[in-house]
Protein backbone atom coordinates (compact mmCIF):
# COMPACT_ATOMS: atom_id res chain seq x y z
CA UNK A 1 19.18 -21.34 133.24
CA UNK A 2 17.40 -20.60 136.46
CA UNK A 3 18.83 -21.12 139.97
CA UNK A 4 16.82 -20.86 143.34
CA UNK A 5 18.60 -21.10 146.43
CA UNK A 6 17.00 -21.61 149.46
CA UNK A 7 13.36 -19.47 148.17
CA UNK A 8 10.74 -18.97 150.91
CA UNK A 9 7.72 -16.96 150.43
CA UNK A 10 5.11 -15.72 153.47
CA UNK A 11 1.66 -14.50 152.69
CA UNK A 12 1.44 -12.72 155.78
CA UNK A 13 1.69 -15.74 158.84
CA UNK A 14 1.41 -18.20 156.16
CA UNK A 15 4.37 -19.90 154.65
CA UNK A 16 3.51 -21.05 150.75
CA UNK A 17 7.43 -22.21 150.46
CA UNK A 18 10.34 -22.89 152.71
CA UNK A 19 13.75 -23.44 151.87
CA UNK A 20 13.26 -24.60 148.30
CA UNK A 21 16.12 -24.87 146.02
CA UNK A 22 16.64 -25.74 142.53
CA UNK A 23 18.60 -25.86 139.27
CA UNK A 24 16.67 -25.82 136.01
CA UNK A 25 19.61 -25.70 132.77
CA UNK A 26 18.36 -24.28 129.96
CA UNK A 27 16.45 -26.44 127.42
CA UNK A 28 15.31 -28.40 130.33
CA UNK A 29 11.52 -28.96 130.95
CA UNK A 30 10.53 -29.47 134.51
CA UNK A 31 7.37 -30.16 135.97
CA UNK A 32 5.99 -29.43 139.37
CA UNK A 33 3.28 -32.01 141.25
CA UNK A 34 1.60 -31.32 144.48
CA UNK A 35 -1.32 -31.31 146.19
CA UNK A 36 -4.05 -28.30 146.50
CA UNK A 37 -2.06 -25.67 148.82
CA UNK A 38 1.32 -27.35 148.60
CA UNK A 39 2.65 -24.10 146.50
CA UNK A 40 3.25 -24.76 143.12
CA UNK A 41 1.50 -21.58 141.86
CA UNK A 42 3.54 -19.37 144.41
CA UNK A 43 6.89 -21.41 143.18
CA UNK A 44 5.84 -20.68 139.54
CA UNK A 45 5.02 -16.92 140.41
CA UNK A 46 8.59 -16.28 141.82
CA UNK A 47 10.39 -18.51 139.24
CA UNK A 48 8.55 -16.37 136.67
CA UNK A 49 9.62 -13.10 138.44
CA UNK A 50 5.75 -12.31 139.27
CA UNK A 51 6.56 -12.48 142.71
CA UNK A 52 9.27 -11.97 144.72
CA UNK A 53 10.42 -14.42 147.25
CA UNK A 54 10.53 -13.33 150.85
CA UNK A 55 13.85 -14.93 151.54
CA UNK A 56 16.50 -16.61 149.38
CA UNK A 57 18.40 -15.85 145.81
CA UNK A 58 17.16 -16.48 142.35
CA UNK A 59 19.52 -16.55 139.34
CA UNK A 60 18.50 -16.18 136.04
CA UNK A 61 21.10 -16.95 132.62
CA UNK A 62 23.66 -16.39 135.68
CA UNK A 63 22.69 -13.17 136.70
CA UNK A 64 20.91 -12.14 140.01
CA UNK A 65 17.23 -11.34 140.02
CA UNK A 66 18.36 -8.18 142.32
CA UNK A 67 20.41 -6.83 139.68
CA UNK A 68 17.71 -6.96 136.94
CA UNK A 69 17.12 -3.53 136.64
CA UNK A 70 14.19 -4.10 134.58
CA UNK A 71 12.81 -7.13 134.88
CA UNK A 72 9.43 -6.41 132.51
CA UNK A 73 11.55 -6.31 129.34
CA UNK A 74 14.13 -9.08 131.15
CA UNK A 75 10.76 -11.09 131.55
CA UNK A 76 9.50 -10.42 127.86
CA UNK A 77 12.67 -11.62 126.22
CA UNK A 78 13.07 -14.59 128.38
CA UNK A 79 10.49 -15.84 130.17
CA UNK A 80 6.99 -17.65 128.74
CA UNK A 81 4.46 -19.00 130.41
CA UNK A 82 0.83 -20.30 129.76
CA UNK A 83 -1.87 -19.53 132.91
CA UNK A 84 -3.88 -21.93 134.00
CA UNK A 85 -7.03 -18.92 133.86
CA UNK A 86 -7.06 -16.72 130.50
CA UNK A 87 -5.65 -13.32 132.21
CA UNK A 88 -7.01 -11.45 129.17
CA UNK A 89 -8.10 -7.60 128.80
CA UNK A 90 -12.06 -8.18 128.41
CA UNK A 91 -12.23 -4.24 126.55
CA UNK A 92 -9.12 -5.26 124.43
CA UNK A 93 -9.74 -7.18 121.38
CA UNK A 94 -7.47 -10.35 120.51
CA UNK A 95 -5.24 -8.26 118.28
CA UNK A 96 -4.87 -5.56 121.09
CA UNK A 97 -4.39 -7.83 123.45
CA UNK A 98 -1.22 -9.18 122.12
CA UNK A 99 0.17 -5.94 121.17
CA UNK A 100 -0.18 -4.77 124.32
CA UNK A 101 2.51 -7.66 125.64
CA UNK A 102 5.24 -6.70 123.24
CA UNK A 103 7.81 -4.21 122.56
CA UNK A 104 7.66 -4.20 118.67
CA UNK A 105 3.84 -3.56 117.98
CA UNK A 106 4.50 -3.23 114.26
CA UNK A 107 1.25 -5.03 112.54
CA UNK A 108 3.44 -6.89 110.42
CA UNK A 109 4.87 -8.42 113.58
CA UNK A 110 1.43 -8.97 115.10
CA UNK A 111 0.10 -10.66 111.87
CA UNK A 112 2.50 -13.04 112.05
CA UNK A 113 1.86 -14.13 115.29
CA UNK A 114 -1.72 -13.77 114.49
CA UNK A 115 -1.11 -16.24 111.96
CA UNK A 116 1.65 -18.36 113.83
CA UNK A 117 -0.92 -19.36 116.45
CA UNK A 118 -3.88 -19.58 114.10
CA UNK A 119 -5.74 -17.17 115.64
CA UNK A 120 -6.11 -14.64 112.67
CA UNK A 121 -9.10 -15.42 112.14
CA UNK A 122 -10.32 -13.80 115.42
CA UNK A 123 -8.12 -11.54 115.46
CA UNK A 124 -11.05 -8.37 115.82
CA UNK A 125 -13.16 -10.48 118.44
CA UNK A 126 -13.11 -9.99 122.36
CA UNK A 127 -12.28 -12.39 124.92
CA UNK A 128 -15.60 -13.61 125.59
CA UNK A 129 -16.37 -14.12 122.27
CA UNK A 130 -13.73 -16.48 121.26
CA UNK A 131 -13.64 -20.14 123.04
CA UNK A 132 -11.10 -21.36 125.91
CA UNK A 133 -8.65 -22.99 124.06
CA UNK A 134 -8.04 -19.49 121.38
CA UNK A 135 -7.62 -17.49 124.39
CA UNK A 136 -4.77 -19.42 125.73
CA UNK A 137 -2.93 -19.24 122.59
């Protein structure tokens, strides 16, 4: 469950959000439509603890985003998201790349992932070898 209470972010003199509140349970898709500029990506940076808001409160599975002590591993074991650009290591291979993201690096563990997003295959290649869609997944 996420809760945002009354989130406002400032990129210097410009406000990206004001006052924006919400209450996503768990299990719950949501989607967020706008125009160029309106802030989506900013609310989607805070909500996904990449940013933090200027003002307001943000509660995650009912605990405070303040109290987090650290949110990296909080955001690892709870939080997924897909980037609209491919924010991939260009010097890391595939396999390295998605080793680099997790806390049990065992290569039976990155096999299977290897192999759960059918990327195995291209699993020794770099990022600007393989095509759009593989470096999403």
């Amino acid at each position: 469950m996420i809760v945002a209470r009354h989130i406002t972010h400032h990129y210097g003199q410009d406000t990206a959000l004001r006052d924006v509140s919400l209450h996503v349970k768990q299990g719950e898709f949501v989607s967020f439509i706008g125009e160029s500029g309106s802030g989506k990506s900013t609310l989607l940076s805070v909500l996904s603890t990449l940013l933090m808001p200027t003002l307001g409160e943000l509660y995650f599975l009912n605990q405070s985003r303040k109290e987090i002590a650290d949110i990296d591993a909080f955001r690892r074991k709870n939080i997924g998201f897909v980037f609209q650009f491919h924010y991939l290591i260009h010097y890391l291979t595939v396999t390295e790349n998605i080793a680099l993201a997790m806390d049990n690096k065992e290569p039976a563990r990155i096999k299977h992932i290897l192999e759960e997003l059918d990327i195995k295959e291209i699993s020794a290649r770099y990022p600007h070898e393989i095509s759009g869609g593989q470096r999403q997944r």
